[in-house]
PDB file of N, CA and C in Angstrom:
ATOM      1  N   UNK A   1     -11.591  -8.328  -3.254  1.00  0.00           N
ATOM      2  CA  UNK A   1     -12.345  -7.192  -3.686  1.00  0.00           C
ATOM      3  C   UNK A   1     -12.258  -6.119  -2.596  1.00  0.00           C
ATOM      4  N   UNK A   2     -12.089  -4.872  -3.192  1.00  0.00           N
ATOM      5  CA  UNK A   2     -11.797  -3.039  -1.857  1.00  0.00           C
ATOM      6  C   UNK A   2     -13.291  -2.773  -2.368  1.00  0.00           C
ATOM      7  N   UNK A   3     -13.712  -2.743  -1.383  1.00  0.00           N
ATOM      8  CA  UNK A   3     -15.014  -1.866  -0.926  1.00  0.00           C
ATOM      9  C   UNK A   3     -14.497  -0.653  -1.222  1.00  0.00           C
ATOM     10  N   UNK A   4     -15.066   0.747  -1.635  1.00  0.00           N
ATOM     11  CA  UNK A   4     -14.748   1.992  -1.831  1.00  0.00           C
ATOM     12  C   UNK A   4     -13.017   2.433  -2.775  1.00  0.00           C
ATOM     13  N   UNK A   5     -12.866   3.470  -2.565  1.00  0.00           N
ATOM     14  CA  UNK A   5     -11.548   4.003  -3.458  1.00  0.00           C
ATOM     15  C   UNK A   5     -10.822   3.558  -2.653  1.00  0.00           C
ATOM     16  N   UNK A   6      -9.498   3.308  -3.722  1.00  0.00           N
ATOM     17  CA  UNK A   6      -8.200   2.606  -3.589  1.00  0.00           C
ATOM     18  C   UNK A   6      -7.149   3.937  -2.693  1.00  0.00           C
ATOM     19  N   UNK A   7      -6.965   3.789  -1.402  1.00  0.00           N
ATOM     20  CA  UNK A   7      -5.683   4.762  -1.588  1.00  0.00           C
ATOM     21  C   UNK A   7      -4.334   5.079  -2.143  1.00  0.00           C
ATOM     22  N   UNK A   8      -3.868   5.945  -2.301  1.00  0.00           N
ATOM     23  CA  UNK A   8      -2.837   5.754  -2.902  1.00  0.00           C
ATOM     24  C   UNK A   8      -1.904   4.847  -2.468  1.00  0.00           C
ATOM     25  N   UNK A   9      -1.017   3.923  -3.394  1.00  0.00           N
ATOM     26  CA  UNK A   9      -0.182   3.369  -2.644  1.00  0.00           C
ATOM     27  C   UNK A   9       1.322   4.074  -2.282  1.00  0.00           C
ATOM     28  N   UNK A  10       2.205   3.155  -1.982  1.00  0.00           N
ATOM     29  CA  UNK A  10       3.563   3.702  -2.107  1.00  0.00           C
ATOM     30  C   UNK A  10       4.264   2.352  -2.721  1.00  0.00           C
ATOM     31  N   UNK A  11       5.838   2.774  -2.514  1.00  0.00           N
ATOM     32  CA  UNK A  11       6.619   1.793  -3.154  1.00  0.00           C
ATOM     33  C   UNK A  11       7.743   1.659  -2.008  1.00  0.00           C
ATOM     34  N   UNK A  12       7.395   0.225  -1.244  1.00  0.00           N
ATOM     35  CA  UNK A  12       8.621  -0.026  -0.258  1.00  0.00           C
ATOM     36  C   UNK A  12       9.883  -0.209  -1.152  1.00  0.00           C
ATOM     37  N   UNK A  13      11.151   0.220  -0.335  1.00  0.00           N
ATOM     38  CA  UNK A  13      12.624  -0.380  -0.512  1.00  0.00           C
ATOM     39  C   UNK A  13      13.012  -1.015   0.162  1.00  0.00           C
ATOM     40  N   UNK A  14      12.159  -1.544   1.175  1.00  0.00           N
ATOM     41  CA  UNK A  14      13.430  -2.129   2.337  1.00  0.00           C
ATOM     42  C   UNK A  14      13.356  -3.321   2.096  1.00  0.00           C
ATOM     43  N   UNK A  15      14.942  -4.262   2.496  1.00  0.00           N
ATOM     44  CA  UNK A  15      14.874  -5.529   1.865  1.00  0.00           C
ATOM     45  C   UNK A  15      14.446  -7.186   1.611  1.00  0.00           C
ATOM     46  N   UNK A  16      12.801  -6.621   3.063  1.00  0.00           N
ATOM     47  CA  UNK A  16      12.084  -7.921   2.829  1.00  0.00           C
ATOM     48  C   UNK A  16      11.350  -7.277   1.767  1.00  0.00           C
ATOM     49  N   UNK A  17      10.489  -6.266   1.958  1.00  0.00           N
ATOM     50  CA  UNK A  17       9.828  -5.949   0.462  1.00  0.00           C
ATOM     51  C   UNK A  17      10.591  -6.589  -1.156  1.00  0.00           C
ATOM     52  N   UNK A  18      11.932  -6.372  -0.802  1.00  0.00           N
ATOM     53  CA  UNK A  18      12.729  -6.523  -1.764  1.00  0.00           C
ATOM     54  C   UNK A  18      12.384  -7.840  -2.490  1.00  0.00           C
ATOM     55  N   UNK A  19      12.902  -8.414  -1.067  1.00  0.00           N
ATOM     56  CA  UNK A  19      13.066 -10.371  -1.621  1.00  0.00           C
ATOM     57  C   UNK A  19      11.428 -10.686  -1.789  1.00  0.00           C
ATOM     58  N   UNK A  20      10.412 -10.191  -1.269  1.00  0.00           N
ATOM     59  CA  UNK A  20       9.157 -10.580  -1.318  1.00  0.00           C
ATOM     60  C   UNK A  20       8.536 -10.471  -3.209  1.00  0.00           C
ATOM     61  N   UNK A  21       8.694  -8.888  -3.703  1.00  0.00           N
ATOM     62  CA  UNK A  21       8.331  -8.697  -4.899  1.00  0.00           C
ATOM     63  C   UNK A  21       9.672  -9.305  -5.653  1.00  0.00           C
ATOM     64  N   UNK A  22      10.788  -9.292  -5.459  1.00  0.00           N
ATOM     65  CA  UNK A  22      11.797  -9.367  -6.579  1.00  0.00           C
ATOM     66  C   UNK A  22      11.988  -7.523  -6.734  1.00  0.00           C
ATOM     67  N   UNK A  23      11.947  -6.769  -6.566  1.00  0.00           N
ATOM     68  CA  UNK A  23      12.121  -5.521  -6.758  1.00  0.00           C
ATOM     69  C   UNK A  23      11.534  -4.600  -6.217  1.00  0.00           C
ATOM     70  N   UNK A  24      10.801  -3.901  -5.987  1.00  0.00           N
ATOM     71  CA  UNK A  24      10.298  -2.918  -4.520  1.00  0.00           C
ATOM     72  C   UNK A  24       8.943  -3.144  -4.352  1.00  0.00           C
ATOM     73  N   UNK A  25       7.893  -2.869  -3.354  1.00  0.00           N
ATOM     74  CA  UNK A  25       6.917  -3.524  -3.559  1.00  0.00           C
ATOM     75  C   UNK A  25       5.945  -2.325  -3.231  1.00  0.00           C
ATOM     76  N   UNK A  26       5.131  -2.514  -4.024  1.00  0.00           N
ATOM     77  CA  UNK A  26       3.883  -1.407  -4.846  1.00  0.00           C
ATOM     78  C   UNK A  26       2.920  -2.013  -3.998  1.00  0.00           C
ATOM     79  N   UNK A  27       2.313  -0.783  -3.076  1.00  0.00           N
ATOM     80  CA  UNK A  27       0.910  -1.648  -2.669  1.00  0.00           C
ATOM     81  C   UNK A  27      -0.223  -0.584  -1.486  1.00  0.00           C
ATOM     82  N   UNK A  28      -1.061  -0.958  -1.740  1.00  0.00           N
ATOM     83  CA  UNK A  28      -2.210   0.173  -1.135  1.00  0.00           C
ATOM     84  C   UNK A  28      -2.739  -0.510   0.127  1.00  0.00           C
ATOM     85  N   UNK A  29      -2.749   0.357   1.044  1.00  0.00           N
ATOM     86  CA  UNK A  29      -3.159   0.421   2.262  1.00  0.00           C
ATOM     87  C   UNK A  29      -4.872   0.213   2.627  1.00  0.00           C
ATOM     88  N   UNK A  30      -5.453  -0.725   2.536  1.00  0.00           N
ATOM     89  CA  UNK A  30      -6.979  -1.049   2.750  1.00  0.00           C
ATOM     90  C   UNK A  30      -7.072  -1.043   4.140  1.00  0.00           C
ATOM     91  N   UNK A  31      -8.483   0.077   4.956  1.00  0.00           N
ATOM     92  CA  UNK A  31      -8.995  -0.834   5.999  1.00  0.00           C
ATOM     93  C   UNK A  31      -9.359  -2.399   5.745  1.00  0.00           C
ATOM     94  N   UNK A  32      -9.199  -3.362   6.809  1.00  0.00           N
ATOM     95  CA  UNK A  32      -9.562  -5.041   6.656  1.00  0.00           C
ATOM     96  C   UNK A  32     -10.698  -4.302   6.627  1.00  0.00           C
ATOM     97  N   UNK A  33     -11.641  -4.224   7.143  1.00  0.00           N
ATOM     98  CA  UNK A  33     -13.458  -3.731   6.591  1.00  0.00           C
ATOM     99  C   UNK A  33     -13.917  -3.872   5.300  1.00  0.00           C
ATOM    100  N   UNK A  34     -12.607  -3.213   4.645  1.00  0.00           N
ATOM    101  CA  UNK A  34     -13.040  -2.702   3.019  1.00  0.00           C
ATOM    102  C   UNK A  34     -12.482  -3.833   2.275  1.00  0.00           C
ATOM    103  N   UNK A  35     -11.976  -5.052   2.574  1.00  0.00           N
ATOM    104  CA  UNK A  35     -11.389  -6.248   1.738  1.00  0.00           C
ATOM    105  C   UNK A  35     -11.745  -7.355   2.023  1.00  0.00           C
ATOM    106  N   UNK A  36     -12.393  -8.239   0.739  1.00  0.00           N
ATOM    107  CA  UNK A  36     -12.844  -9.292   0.775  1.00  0.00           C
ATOM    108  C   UNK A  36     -11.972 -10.088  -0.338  1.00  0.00           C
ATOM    109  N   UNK A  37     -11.573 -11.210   0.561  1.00  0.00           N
ATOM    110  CA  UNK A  37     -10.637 -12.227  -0.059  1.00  0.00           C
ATOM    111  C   UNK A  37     -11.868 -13.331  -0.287  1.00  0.00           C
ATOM    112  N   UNK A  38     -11.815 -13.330  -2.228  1.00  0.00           N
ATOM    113  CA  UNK A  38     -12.190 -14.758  -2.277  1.00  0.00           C
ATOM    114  C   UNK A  38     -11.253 -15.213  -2.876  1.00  0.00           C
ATOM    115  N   UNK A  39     -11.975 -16.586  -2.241  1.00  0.00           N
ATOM    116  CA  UNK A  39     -10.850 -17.848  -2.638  1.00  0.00           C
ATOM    117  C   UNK A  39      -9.881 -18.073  -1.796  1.00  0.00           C
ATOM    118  N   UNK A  40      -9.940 -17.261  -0.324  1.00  0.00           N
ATOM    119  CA  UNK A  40      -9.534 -17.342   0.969  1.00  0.00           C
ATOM    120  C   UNK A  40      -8.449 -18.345   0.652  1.00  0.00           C
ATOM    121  N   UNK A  41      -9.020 -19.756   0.468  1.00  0.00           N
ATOM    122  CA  UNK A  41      -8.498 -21.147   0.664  1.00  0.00           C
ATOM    123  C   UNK A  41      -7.113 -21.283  -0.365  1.00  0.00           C
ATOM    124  N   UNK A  42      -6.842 -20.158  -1.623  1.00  0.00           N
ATOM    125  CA  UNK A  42      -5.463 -20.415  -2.266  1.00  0.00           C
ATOM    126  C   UNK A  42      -4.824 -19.560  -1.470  1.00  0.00           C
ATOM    127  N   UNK A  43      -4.822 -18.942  -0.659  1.00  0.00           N
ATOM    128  CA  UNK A  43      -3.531 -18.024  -0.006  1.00  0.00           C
ATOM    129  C   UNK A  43      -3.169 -18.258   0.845  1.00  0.00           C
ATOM    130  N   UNK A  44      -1.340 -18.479   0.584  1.00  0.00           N
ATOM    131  CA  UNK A  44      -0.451 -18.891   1.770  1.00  0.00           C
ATOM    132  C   UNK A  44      -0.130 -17.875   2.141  1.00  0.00           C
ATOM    133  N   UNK A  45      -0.346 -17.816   3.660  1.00  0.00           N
ATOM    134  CA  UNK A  45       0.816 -16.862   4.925  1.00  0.00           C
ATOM    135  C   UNK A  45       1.870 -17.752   4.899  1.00  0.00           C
ATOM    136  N   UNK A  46       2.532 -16.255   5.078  1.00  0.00           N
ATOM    137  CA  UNK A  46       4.132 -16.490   5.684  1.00  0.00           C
ATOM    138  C   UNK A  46       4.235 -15.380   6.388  1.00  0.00           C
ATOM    139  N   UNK A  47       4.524 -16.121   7.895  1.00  0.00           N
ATOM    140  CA  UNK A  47       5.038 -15.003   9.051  1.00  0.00           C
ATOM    141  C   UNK A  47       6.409 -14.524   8.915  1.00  0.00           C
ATOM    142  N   UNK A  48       7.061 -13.147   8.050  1.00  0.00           N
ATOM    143  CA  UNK A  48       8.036 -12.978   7.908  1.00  0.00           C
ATOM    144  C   UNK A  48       8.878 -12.011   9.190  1.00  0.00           C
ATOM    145  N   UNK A  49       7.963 -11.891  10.047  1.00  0.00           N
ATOM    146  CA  UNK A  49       8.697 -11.058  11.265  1.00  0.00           C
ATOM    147  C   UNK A  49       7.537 -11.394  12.436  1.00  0.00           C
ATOM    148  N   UNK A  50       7.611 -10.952  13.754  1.00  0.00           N
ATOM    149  CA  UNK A  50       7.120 -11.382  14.749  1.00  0.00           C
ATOM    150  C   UNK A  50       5.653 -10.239  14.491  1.00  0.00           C
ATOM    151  N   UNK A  51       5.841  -9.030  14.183  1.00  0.00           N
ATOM    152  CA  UNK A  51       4.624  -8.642  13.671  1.00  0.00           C
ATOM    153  C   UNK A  51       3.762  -8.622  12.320  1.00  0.00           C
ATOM    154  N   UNK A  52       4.433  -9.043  11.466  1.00  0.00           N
ATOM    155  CA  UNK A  52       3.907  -9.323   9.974  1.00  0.00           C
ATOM    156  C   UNK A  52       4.017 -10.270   9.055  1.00  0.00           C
ATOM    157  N   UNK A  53       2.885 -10.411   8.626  1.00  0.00           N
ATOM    158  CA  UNK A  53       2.685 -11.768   7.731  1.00  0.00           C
ATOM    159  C   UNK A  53       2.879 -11.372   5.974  1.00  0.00           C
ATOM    160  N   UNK A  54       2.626 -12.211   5.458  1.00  0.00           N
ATOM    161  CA  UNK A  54       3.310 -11.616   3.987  1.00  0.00           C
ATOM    162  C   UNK A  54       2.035 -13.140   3.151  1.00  0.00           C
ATOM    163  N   UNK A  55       1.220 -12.387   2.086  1.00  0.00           N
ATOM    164  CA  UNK A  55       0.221 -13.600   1.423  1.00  0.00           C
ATOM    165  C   UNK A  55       0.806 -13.980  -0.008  1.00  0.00           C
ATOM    166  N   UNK A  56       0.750 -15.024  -0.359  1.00  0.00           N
ATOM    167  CA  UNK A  56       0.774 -15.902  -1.503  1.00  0.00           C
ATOM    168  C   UNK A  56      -0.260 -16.144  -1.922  1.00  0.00           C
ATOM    169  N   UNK A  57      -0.471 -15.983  -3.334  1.00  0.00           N
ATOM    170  CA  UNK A  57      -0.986 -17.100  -4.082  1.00  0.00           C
ATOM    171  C   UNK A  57      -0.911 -18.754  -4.130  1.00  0.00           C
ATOM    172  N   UNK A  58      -1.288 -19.256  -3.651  1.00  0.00           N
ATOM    173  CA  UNK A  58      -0.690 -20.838  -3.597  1.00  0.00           C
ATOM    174  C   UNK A  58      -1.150 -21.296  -4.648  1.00  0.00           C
ATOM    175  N   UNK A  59      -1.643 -21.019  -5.837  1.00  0.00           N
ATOM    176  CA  UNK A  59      -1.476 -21.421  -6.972  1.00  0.00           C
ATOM    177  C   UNK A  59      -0.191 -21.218  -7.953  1.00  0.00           C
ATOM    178  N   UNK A  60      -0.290 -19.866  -7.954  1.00  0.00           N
ATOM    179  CA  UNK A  60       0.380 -18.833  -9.269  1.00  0.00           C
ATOM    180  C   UNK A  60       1.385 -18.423  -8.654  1.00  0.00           C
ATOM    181  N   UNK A  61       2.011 -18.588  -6.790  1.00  0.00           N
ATOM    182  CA  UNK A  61       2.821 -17.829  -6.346  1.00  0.00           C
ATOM    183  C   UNK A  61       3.315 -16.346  -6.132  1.00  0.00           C
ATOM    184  N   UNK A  62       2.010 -15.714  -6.945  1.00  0.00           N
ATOM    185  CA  UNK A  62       1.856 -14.494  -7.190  1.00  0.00           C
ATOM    186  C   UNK A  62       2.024 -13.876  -4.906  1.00  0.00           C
ATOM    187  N   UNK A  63       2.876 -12.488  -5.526  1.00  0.00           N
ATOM    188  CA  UNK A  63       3.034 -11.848  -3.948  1.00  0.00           C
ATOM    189  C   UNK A  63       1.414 -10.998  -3.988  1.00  0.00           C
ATOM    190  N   UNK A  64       1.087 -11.077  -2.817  1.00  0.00           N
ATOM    191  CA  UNK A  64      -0.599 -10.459  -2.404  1.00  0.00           C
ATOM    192  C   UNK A  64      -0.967  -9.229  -1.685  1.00  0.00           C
ATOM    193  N   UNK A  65       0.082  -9.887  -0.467  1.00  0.00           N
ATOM    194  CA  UNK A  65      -0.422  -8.825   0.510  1.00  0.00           C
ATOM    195  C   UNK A  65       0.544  -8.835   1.674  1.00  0.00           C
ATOM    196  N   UNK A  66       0.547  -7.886   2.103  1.00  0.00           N
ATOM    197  CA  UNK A  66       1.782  -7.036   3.442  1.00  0.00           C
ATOM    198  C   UNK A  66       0.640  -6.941   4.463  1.00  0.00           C
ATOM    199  N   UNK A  67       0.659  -8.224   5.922  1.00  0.00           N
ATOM    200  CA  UNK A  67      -0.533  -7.978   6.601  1.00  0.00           C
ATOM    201  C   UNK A  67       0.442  -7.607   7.957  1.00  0.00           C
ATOM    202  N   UNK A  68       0.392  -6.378   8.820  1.00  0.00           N
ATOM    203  CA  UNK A  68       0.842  -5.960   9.765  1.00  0.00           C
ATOM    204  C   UNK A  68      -0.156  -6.119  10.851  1.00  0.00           C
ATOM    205  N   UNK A  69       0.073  -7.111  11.467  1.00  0.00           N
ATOM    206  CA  UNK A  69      -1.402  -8.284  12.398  1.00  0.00           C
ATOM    207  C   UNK A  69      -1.783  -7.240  12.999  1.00  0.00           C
ATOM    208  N   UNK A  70      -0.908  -6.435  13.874  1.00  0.00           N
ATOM    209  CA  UNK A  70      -1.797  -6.083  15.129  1.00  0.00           C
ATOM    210  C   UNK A  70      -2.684  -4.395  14.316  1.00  0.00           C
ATOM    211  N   UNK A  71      -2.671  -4.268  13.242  1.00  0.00           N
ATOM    212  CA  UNK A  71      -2.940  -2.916  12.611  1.00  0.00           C
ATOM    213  C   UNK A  71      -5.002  -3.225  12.039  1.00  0.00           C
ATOM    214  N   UNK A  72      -5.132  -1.931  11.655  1.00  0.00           N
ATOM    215  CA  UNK A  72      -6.389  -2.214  11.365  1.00  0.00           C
ATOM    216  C   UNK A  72      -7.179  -2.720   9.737  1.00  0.00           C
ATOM    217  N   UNK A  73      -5.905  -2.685   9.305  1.00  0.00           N
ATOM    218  CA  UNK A  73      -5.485  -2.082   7.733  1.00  0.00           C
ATOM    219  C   UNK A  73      -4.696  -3.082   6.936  1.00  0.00           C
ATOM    220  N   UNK A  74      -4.741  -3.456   5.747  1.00  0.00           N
ATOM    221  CA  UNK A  74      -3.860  -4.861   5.006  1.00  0.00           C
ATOM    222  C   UNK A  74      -2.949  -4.003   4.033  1.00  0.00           C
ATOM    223  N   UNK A  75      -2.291  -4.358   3.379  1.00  0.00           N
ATOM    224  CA  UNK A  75      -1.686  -3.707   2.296  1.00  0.00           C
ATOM    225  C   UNK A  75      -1.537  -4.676   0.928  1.00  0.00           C
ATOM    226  N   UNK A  76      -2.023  -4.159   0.059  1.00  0.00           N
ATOM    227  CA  UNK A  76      -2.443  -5.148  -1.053  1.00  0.00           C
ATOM    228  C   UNK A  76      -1.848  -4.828  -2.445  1.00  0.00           C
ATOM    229  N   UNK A  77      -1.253  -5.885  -2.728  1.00  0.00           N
ATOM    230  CA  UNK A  77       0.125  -5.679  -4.489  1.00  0.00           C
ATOM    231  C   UNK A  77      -0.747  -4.791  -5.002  1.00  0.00           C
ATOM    232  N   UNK A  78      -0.356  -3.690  -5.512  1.00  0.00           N
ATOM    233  CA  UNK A  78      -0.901  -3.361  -7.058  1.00  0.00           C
ATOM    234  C   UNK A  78      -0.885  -4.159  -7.948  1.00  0.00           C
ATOM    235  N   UNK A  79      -0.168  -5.157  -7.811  1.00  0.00           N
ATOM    236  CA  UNK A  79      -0.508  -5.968  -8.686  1.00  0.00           C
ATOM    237  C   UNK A  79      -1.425  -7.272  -8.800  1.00  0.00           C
ATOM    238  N   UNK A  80      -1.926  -6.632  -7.834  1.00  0.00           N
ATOM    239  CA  UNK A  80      -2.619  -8.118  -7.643  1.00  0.00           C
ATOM    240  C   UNK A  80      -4.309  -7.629  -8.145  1.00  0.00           C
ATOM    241  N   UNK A  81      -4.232  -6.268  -8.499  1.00  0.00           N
ATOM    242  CA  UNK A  81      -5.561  -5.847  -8.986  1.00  0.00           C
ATOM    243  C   UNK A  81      -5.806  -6.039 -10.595  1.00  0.00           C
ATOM    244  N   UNK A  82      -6.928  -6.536 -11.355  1.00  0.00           N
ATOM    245  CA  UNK A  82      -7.093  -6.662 -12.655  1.00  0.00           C
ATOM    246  C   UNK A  82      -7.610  -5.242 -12.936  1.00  0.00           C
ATOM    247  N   UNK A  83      -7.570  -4.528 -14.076  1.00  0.00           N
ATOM    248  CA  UNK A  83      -8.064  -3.455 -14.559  1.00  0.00           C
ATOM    249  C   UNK A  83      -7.459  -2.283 -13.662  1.00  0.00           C
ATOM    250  N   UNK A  84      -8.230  -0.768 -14.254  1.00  0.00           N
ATOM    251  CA  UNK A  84      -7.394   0.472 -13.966  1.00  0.00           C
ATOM    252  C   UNK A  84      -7.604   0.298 -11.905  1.00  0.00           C
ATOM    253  N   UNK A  85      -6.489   0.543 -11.829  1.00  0.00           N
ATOM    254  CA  UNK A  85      -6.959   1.005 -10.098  1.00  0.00           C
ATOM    255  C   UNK A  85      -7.531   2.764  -9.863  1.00  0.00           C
ATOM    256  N   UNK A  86      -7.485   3.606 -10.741  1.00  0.00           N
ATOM    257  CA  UNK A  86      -7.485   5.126 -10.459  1.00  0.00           C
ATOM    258  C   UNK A  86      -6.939   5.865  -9.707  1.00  0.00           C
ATOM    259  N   UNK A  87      -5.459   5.478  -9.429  1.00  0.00           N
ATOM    260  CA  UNK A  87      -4.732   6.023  -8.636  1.00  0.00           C
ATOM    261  C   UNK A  87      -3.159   6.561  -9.131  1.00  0.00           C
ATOM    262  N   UNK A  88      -2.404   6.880  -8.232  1.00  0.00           N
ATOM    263  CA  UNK A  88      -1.049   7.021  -8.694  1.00  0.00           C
ATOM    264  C   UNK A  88      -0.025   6.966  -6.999  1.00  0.00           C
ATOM    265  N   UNK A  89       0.908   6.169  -7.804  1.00  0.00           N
ATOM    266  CA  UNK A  89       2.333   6.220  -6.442  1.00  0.00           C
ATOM    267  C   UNK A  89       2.578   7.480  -5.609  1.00  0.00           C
ATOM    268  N   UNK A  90       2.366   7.490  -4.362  1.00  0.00           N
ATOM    269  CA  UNK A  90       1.920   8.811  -3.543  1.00  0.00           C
ATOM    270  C   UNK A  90       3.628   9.208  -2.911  1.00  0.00           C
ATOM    271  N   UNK A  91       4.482   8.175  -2.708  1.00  0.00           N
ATOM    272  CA  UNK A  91       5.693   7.875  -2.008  1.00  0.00           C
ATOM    273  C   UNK A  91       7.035   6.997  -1.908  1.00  0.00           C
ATOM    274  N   UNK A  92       7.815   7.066  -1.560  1.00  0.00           N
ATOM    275  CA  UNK A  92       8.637   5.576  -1.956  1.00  0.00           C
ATOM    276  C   UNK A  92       9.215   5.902  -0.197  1.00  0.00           C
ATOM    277  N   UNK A  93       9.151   4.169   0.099  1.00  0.00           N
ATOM    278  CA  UNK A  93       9.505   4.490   1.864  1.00  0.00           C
ATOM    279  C   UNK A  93      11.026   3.250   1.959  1.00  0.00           C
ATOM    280  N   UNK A  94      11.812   3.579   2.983  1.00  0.00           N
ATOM    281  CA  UNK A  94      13.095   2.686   2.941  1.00  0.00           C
ATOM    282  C   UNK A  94      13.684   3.017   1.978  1.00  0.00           C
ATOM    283  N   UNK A  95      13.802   3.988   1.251  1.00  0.00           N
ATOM    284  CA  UNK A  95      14.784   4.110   0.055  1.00  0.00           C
ATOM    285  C   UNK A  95      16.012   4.146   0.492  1.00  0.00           C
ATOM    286  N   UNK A  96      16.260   4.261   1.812  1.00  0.00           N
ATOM    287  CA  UNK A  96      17.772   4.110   2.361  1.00  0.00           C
ATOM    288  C   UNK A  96      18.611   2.509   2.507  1.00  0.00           C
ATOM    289  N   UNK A  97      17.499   1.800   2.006  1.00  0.00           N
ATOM    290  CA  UNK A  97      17.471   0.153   1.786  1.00  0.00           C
ATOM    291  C   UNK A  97      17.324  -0.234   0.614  1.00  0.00           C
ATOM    292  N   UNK A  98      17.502   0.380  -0.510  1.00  0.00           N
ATOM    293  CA  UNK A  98      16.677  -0.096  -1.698  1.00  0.00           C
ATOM    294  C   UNK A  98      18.359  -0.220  -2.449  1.00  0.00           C
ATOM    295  N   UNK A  99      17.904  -1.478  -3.455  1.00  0.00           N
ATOM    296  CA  UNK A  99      19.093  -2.032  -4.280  1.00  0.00           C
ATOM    297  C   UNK A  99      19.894  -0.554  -4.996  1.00  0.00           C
ATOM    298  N   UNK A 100      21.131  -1.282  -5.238  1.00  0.00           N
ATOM    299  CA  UNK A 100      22.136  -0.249  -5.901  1.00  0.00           C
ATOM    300  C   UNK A 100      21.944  -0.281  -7.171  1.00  0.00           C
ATOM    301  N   UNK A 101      21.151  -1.197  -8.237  1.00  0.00           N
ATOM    302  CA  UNK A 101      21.122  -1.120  -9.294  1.00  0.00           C
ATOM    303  C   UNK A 101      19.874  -0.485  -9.969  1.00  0.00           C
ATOM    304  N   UNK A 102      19.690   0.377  -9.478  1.00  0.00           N
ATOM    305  CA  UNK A 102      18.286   1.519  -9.664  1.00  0.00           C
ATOM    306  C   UNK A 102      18.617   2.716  -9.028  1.00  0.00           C
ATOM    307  N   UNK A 103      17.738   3.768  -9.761  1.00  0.00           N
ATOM    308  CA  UNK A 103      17.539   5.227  -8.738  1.00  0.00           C
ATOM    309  C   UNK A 103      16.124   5.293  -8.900  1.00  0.00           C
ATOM    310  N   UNK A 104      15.266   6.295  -8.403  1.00  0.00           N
ATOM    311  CA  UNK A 104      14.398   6.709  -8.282  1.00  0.00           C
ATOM    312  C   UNK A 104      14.434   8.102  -8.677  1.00  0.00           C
ATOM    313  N   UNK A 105      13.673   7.939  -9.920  1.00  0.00           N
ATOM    314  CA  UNK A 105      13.847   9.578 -10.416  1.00  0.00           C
ATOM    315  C   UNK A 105      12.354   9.769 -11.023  1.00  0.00           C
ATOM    316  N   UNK A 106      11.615   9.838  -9.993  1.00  0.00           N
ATOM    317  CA  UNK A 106       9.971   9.890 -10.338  1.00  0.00           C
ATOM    318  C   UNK A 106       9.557  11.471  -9.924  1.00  0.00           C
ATOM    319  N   UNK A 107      10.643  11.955  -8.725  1.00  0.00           N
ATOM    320  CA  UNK A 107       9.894  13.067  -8.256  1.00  0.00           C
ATOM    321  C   UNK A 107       9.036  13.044  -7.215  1.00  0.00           C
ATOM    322  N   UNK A 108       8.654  11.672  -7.089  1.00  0.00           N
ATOM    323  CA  UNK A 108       7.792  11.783  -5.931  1.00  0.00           C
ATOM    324  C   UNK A 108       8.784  11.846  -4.287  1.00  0.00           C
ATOM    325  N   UNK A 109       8.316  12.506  -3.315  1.00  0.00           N
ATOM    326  CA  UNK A 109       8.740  12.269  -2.096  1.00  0.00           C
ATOM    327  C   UNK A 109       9.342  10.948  -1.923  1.00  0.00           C
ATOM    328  N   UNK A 110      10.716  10.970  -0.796  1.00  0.00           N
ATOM    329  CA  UNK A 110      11.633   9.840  -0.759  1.00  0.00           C
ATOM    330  C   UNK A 110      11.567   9.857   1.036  1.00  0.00           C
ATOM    331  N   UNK A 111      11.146   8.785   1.861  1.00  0.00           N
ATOM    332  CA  UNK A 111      11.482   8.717   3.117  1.00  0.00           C
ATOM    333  C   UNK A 111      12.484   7.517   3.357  1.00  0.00           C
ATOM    334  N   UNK A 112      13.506   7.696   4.118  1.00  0.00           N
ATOM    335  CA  UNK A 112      14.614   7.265   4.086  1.00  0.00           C
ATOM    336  C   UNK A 112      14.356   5.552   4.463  1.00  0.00           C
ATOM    337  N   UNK A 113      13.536   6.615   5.832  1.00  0.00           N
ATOM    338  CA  UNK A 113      12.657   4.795   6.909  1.00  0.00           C
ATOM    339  C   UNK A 113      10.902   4.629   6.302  1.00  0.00           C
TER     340      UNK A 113
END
C-alpha cells in the first residue's frame, strides 16, 4: 500500500529491466516512508547488481519492485497495483537498450541512459 499520490512512473529499456518484466518495465518511484508491504513474508529478493535488488512474488512470480538499496525511494510495477492508479507514463529511460522488435511512438520524452 503508497501512502499519498502515485508519481508518475516511467518505462525502463535497459536490459535487466528487460529480462526482469519480459518487456520494459513500468514503475513508480515511492519514498520507502510512503510503502507498506503486506505479506512481507511472499516476496523474494534477488540481488541483481551490487547496488540493486529486484522483488518477487513468491507465490504468483509476479515482478514487484526495483529496490536501489542505498536510495531513499523503491520503485514499484504498475502492475502490481489493483484498480485506477491516476496517473500517466511521464518518460521512457535506456531506450538506447531497448529490444529491436518495438519502437516507441507515444510522444513522450526518450532518454537514451
Amino acid at each position: 500500500m503508497v501512502t499519498g499520490d502515485l508519481p508518475p512512473p516511467d518505462a525502463c529499456h535497459c536490459s535487466q529491466c528487460r529480462k526482469h518484466s519480459g518487456h520494459f518495465f513500468a514503475s513508480t518511484d515511492v519514498p520507502r516512508a510512503a510503502l507498506t508491504i503486506r505479506g512481507g513474508d511472499n516476496v523474494t529478493w534477488f540481488r541483481s547488481s551490487e547496488k540493486v535488488r529486484r522483488g518477487f512474488c513468491a507465490t504468483c512470480g509476479s515482478s514487484l519492485f526495483w529496490d536501489p538499496i542505498a536510495h531513499d525511494w523503491i520503485g514499484i510495477a504498475m502492475g502490481a497495483f489493483e484498480g485506477p492508479t491516476d496517473t500517466r507514463l511521464r518518460i521512457h529511460i535506456y531506450v538506447a537498450n531497448k529490444g529491436d522488435y518495438y519502437d516507441i511512438g507515444d510522444g513522450l520524452p526518450q532518454n537514451q541512459q
